[in-house]
C-alpha atoms as a PDB file:
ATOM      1  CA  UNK A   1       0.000   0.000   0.000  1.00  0.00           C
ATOM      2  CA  UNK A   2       2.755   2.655   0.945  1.00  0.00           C
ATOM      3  CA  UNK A   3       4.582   2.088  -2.536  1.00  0.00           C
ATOM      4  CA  UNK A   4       1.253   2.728  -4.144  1.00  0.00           C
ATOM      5  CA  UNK A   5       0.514   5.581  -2.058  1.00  0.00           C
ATOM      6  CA  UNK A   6       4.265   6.932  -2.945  1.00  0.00           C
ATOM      7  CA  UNK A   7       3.677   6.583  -6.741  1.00  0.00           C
ATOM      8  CA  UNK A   8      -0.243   7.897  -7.278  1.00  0.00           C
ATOM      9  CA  UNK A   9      -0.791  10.103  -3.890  1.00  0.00           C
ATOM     10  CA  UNK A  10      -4.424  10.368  -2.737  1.00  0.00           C
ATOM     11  CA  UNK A  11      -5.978  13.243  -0.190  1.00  0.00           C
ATOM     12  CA  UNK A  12      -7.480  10.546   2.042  1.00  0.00           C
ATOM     13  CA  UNK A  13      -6.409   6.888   3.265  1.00  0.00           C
ATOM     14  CA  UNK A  14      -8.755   4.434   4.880  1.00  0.00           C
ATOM     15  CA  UNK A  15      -7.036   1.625   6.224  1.00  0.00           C
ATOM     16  CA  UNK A  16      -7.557  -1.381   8.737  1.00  0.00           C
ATOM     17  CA  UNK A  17      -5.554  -2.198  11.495  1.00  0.00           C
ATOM     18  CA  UNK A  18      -4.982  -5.726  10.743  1.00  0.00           C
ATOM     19  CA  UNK A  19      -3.504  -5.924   7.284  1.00  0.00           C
ATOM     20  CA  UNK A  20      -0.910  -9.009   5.961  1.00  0.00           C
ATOM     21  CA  UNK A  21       2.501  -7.241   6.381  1.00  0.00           C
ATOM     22  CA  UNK A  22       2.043  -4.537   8.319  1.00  0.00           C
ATOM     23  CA  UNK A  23      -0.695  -2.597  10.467  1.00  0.00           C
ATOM     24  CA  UNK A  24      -2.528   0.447  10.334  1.00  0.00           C
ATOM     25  CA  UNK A  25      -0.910   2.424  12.373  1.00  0.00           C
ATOM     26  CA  UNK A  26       2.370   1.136  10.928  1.00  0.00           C
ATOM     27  CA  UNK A  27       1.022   2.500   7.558  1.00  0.00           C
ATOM     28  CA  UNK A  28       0.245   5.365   9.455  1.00  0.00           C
ATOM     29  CA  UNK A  29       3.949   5.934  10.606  1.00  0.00           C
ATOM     30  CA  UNK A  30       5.147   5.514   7.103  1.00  0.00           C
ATOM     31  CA  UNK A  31       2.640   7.911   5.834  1.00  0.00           C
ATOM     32  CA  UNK A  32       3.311  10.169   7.908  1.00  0.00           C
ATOM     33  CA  UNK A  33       6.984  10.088   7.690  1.00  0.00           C
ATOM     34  CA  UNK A  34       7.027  10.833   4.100  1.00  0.00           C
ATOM     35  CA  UNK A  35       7.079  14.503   3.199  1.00  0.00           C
ATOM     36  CA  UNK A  36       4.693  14.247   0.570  1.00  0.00           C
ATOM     37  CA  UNK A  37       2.058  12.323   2.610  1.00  0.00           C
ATOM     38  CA  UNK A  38       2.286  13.912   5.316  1.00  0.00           C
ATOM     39  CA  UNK A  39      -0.955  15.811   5.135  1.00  0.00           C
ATOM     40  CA  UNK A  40      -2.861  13.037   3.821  1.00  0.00           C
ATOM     41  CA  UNK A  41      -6.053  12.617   5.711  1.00  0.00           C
ATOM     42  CA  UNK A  42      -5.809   9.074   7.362  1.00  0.00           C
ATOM     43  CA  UNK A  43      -8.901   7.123   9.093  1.00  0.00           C
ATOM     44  CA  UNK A  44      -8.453   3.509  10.528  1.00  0.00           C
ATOM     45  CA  UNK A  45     -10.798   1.196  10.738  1.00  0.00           C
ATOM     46  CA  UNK A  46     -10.860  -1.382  13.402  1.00  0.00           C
ATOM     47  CA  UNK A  47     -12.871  -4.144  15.255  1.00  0.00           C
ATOM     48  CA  UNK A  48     -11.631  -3.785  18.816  1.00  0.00           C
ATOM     49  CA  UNK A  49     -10.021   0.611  19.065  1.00  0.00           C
ATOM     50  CA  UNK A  50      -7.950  -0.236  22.454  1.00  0.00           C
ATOM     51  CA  UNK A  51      -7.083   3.165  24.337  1.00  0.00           C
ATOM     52  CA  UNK A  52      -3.633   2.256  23.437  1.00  0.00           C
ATOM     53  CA  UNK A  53      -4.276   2.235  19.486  1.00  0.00           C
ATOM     54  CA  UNK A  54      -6.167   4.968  19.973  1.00  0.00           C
ATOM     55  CA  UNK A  55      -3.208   7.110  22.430  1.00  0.00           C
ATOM     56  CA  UNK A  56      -0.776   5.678  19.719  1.00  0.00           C
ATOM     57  CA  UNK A  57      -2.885   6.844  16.370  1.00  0.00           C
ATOM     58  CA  UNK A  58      -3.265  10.105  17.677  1.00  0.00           C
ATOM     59  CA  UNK A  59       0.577  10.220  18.698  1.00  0.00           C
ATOM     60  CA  UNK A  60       1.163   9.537  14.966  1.00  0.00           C
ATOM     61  CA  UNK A  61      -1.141  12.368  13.239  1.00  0.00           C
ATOM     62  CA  UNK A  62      -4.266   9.945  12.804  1.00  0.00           C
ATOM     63  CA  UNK A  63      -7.284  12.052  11.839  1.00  0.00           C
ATOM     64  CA  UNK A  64     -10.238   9.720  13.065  1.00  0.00           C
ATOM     65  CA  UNK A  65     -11.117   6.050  13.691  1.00  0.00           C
ATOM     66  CA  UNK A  66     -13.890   4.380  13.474  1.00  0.00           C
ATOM     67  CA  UNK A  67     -14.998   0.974  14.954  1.00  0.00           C
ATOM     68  CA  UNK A  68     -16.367  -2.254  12.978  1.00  0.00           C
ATOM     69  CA  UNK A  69     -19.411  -3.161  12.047  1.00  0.00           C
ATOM     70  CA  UNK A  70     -20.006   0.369  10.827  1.00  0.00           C
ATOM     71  CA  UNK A  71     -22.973   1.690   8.803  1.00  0.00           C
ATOM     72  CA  UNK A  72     -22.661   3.865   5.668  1.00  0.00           C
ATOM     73  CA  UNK A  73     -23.733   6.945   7.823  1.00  0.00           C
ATOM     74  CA  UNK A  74     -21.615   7.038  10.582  1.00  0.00           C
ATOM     75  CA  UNK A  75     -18.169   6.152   7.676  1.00  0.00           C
ATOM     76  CA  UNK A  76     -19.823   9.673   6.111  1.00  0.00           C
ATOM     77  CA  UNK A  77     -20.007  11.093   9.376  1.00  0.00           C
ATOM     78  CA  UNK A  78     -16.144   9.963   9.762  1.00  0.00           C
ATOM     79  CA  UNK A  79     -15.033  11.340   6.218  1.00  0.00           C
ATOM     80  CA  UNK A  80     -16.912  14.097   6.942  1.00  0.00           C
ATOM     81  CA  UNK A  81     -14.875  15.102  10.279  1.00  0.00           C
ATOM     82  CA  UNK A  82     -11.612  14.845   8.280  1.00  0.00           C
ATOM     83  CA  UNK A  83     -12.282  16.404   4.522  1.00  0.00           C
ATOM     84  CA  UNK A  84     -15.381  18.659   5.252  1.00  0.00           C
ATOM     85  CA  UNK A  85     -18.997  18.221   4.150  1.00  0.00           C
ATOM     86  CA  UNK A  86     -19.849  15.650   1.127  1.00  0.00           C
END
């Protein structure tokens, strides 16, 4: 995902936690450690948000999480908080 995101940058990222390879928040950090990433907007989704994750995703510049099973109006909601109104 990161050498896609390096070649054809995007304004937003959605990404789980649990992904083969490396995690979220570990995209997160690489995001986020690339200059021209760095302001991407970046929501993780995840099953279980522990206040660690949570402490640790806001340590690292996340803009918003949002917990599984979600419905289409509260991911809106979510995108909404980080790019402005759809």
């Amino acid at each position: 995902a990161f050498r896609s995101l390096q070649q054809r940058p995007v304004h937003l990222i959605i990404s789980d936690q649990n992904m083969p390879g490396m995690t979220g928040l570990q995209l997160l950090h690489s995001v986020r450690s690339y200059a021209p990433l760095v302001k991407t907007g970046f929501i993780l989704v995840t099953g279980n948000p522990t206040p660690d994750m949570v402490t640790k995703g806001k340590a690292l510049g996340l803009n918003n999480i949002i917990k599984k099973p979600f419905s289409t109006a509260s991911m809106k909601q979510c995108i909404e908080t980080v790019v402005g109104r759809l």
